[in-house]
C-alpha atoms as a PDB file:
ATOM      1  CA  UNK A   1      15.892 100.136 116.157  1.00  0.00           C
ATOM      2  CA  UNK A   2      18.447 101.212 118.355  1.00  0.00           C
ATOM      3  CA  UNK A   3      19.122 104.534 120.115  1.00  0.00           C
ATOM      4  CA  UNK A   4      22.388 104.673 118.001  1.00  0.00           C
ATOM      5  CA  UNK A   5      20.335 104.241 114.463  1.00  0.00           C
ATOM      6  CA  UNK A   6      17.480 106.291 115.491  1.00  0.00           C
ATOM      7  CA  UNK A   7      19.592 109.314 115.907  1.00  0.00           C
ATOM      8  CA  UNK A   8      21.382 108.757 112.831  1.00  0.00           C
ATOM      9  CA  UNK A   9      18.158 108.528 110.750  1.00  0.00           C
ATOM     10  CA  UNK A  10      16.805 111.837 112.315  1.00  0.00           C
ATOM     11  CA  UNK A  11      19.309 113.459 110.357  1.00  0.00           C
ATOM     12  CA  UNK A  12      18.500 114.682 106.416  1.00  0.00           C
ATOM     13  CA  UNK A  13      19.110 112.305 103.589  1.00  0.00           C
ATOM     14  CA  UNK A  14      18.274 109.620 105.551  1.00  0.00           C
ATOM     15  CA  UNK A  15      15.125 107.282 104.783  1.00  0.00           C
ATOM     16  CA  UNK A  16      13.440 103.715 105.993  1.00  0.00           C
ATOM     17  CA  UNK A  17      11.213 101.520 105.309  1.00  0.00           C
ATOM     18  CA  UNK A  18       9.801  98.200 106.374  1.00  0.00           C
ATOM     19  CA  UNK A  19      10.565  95.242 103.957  1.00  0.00           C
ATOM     20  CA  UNK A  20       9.747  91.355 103.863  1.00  0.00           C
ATOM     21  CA  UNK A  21       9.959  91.445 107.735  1.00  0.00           C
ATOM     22  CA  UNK A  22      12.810  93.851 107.885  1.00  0.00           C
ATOM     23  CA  UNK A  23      13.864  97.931 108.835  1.00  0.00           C
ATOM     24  CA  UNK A  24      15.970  98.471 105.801  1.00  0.00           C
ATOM     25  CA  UNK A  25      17.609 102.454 106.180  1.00  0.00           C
ATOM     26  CA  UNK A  26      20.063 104.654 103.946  1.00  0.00           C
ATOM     27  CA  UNK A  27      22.581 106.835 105.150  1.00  0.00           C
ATOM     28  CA  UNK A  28      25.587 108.228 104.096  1.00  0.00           C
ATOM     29  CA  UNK A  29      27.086 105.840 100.586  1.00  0.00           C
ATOM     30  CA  UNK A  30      25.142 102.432 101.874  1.00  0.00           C
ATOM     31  CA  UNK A  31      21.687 100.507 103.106  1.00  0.00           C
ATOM     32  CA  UNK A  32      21.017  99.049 106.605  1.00  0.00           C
ATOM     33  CA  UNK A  33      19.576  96.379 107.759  1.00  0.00           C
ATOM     34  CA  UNK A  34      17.585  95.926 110.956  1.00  0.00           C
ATOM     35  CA  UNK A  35      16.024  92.476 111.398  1.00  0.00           C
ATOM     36  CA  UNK A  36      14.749  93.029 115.083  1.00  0.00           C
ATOM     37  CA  UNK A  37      17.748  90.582 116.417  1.00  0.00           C
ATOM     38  CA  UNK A  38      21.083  92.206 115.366  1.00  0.00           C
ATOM     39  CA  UNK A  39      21.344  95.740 112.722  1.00  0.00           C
ATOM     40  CA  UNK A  40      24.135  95.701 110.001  1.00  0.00           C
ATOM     41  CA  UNK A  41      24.695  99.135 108.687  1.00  0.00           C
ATOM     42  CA  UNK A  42      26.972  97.909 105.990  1.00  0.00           C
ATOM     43  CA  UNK A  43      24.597  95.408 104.834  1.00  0.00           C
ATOM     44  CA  UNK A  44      23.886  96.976 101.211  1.00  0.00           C
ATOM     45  CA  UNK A  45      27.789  97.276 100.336  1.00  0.00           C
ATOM     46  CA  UNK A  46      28.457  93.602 101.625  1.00  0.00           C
ATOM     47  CA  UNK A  47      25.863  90.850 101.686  1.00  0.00           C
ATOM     48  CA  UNK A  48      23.158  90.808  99.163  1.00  0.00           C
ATOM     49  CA  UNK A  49      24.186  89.566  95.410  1.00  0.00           C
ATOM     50  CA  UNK A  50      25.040  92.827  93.493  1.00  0.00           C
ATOM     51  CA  UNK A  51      26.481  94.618  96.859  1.00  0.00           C
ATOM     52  CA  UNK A  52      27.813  97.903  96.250  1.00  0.00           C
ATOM     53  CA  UNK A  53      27.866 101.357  97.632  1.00  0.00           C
ATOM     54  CA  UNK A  54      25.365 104.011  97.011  1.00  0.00           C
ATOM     55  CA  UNK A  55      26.184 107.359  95.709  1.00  0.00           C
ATOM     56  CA  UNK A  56      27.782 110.035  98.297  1.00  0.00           C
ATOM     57  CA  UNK A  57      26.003 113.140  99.043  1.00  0.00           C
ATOM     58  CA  UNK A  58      22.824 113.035  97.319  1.00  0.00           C
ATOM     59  CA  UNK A  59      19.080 111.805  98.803  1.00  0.00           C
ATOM     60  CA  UNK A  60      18.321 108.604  99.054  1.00  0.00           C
ATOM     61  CA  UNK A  61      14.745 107.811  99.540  1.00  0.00           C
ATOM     62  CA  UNK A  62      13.532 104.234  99.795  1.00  0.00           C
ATOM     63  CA  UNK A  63       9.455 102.503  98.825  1.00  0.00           C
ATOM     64  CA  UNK A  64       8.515  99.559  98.859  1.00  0.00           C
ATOM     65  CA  UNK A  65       6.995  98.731  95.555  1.00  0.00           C
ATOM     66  CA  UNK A  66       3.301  96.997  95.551  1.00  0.00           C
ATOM     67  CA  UNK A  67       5.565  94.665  93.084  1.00  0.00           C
ATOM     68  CA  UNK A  68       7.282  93.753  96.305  1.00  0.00           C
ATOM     69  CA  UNK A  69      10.490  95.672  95.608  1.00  0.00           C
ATOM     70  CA  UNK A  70      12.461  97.843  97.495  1.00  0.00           C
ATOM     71  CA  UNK A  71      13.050 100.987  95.628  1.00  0.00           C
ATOM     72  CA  UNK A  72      16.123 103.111  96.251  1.00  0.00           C
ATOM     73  CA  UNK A  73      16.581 106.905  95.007  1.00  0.00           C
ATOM     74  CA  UNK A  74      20.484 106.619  94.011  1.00  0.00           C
ATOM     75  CA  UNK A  75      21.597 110.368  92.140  1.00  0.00           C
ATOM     76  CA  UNK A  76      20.421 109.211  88.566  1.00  0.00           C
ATOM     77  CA  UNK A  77      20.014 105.761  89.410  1.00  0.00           C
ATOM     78  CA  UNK A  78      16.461 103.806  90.955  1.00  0.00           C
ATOM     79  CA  UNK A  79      18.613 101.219  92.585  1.00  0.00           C
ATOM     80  CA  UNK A  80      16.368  98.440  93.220  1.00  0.00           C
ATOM     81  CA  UNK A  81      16.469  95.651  95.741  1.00  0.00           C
ATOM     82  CA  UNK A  82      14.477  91.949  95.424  1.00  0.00           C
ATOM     83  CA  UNK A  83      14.165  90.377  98.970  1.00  0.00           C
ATOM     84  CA  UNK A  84      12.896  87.311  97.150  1.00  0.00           C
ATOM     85  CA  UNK A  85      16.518  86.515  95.604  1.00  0.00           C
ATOM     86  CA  UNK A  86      18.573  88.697  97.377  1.00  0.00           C
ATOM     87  CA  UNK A  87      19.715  90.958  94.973  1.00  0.00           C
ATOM     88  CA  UNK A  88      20.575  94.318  94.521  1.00  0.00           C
ATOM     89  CA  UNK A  89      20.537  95.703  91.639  1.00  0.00           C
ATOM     90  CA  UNK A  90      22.514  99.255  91.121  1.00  0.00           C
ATOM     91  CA  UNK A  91      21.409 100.803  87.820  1.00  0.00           C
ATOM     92  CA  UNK A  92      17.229  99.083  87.959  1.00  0.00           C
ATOM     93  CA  UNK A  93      16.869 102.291  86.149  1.00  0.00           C
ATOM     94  CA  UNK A  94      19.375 104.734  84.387  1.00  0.00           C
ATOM     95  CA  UNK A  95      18.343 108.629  84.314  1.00  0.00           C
ATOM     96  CA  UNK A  96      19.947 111.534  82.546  1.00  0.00           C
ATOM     97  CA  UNK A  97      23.350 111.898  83.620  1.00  0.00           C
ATOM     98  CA  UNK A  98      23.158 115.320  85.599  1.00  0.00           C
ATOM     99  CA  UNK A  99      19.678 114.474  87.164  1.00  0.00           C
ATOM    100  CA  UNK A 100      19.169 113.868  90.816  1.00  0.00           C
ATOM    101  CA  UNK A 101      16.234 111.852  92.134  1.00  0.00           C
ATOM    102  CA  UNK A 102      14.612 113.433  94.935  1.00  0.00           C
ATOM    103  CA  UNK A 103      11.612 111.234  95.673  1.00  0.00           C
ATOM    104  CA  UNK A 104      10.110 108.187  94.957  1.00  0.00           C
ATOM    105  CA  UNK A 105       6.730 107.026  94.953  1.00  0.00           C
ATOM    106  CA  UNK A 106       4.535 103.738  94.329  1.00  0.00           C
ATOM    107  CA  UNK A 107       1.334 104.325  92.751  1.00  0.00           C
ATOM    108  CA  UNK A 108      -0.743 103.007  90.123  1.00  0.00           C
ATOM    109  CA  UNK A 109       1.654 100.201  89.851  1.00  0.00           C
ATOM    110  CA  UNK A 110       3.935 102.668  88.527  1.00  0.00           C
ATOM    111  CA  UNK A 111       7.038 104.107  90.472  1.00  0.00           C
ATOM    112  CA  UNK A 112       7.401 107.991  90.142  1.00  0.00           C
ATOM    113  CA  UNK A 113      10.720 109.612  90.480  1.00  0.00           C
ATOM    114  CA  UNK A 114      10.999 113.102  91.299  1.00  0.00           C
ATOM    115  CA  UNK A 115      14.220 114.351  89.989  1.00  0.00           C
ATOM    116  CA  UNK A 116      16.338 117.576  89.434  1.00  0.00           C
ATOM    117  CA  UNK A 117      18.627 118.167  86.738  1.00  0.00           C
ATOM    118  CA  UNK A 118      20.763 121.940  86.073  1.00  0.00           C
ATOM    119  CA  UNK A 119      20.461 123.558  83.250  1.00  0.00           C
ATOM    120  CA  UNK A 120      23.834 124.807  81.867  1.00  0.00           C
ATOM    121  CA  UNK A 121      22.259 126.790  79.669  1.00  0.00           C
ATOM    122  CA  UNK A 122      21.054 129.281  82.468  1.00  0.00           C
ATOM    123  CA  UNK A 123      21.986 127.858  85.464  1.00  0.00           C
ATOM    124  CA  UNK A 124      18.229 127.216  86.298  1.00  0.00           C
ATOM    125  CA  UNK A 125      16.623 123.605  87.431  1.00  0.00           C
ATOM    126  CA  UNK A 126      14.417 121.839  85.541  1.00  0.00           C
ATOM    127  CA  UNK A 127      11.943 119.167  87.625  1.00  0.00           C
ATOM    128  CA  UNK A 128      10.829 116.273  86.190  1.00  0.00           C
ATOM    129  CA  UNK A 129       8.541 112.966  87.121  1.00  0.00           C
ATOM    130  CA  UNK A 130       9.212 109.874  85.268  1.00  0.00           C
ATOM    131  CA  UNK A 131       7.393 106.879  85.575  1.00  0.00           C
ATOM    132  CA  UNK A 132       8.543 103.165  85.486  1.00  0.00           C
ATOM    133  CA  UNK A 133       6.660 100.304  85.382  1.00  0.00           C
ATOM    134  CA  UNK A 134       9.685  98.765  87.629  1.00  0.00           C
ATOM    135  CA  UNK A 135      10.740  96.156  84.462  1.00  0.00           C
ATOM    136  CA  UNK A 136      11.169  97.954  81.416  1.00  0.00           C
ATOM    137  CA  UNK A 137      14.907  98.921  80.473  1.00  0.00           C
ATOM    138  CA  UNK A 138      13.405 102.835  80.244  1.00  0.00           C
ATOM    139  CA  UNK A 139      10.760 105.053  81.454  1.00  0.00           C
ATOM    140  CA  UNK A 140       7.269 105.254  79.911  1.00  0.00           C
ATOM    141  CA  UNK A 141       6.743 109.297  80.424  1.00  0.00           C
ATOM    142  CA  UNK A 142       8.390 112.416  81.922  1.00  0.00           C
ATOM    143  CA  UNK A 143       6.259 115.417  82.677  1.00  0.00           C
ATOM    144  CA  UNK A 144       8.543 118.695  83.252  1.00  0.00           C
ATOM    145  CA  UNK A 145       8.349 121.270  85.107  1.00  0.00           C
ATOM    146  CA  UNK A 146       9.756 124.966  84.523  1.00  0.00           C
ATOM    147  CA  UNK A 147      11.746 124.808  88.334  1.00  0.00           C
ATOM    148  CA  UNK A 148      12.873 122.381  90.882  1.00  0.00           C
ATOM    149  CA  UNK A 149      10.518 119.588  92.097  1.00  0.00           C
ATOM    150  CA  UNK A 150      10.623 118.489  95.847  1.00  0.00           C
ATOM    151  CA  UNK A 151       8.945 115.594  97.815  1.00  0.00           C
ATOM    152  CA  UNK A 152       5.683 113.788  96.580  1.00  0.00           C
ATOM    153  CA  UNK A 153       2.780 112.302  98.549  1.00  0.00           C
ATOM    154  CA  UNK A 154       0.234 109.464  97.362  1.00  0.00           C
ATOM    155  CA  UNK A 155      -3.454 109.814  98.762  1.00  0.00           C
ATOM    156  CA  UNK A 156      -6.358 108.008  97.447  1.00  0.00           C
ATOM    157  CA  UNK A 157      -4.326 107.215  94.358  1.00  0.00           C
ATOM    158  CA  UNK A 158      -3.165 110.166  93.679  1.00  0.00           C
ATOM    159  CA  UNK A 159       0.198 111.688  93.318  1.00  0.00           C
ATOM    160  CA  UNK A 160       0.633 114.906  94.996  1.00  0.00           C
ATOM    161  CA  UNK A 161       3.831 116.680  94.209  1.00  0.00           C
ATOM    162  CA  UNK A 162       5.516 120.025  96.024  1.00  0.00           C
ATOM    163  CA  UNK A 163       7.361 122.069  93.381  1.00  0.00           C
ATOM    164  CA  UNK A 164       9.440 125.546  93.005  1.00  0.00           C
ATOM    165  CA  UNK A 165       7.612 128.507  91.097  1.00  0.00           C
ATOM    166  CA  UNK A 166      10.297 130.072  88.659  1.00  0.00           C
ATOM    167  CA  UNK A 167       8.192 132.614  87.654  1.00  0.00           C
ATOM    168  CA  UNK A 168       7.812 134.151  91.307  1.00  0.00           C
ATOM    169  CA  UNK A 169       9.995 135.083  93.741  1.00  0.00           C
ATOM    170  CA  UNK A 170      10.567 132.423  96.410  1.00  0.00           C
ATOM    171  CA  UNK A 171       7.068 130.970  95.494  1.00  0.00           C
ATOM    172  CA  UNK A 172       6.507 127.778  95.787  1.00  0.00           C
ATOM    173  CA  UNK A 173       3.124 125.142  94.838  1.00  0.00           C
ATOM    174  CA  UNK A 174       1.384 122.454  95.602  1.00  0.00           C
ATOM    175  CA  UNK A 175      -0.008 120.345  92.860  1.00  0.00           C
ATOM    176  CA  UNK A 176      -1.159 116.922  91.340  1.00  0.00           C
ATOM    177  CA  UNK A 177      -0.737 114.453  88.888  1.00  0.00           C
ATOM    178  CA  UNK A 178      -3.495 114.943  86.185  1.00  0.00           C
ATOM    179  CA  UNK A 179      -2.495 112.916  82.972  1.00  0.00           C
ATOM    180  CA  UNK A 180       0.701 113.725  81.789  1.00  0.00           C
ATOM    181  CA  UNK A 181       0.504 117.564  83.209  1.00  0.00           C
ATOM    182  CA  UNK A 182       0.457 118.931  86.744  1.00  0.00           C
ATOM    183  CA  UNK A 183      -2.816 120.562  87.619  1.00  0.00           C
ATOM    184  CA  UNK A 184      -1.468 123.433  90.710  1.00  0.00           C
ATOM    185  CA  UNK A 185      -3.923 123.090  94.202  1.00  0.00           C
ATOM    186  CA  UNK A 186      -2.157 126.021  96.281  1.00  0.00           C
ATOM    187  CA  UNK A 187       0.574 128.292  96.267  1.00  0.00           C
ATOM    188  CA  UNK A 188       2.506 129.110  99.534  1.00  0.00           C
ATOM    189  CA  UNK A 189       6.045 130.673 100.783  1.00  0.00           C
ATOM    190  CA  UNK A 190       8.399 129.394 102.688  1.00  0.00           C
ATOM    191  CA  UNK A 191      10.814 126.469 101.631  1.00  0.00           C
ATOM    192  CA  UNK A 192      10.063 123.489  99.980  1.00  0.00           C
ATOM    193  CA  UNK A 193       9.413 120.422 101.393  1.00  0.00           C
ATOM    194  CA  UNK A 194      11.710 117.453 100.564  1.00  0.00           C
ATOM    195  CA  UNK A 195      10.677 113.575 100.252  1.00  0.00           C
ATOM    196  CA  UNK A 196      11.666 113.377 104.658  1.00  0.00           C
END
């Protein structure tokens, strides 16, 4: 990469990943490419079939499905990409309006989508994980959690996932996939960690 794109990437709300012989890399409302040769940092919002912009503001982390699609956190949208035909796909999967994805994981071959949403009601978050078999025109489950959810991390097959405590005061926890629940591992202060 070069020294231009490797600063801009240290910066938050930025991801990468390695695809069908390429650096592919969000920032800002688009997706980058990086073929070794020559970068285009435009690339997502000009050249594949379906170009378009991604969503201002708002995370956008990428995996690489074992499916061998690129997977693209987009607010309420998994944006996906297939290297195979070129095409980008903006709404792969649709979420609830007011949700925001905050990670994305492959595992299982299942992706999991971290994502926030408000609730008016009283102003709280409310985490959830959905999982997608990548094809189907909806999710197969959502587990829920009382507060907001952060990044996840896959080990050994299993889905590790950082969420926020509501019921204690800047408490935060550590915890796993078990099922359709999330058993808790450790509790510990600080801030919590994000999908970068």
């Amino acid at each position: 990469l070069s020294l231009r794109r490797q600063r801009q990437m240290c910066i938050r709300d930025r991801d990468v990943a390695y695809y069908q012989s390429a650096i592919y890399y969000t920032y800002d409302d688009d997706i980058g490419k990086d073929t070794g040769a020559s970068f285009d940092d435009d690339w997502g919002s000009t050249v594949p079939t379906g170009a378009t912009n991604l969503q201002s503001g708002v995370p956008h982390p990428l995996e690489v499905g074992g499916d061998d699609i690129l997977y693209i956190g987009n607010k309420n949208y998994v944006t996906t990409y297939d290297g195979t035909t070129d095409t980008l796909t903006e709404k792969g999967l649709d979420l609830p309006n007011n949700a925001e994805i905050q990670d994305i994981k492959w595992n299982s071959n299942r992706l999991w989508i971290a994502a926030n949403q408000p609730d008016v009601a009283d102003s709280r978050v409310i985490g959830s994980i959905y999982v997608w078999d990548g094809v189907s025109p909806s999710w197969e489950d959502e587990i829920r959690i009382a507060g907001r959810i952060g990044g996840m991390y896959v080990k050994n097959g299993i889905t590790f996932v950082f969420y926020q405590d509501p019921s204690s005061t800047g408490g935060y926890k550590l915890g796993y996939i078990n099922g359709t629940q999330i058993s808790e591992l450790a509790s510990f202060t600080g801030s919590l960690p994000q999908y970068y």
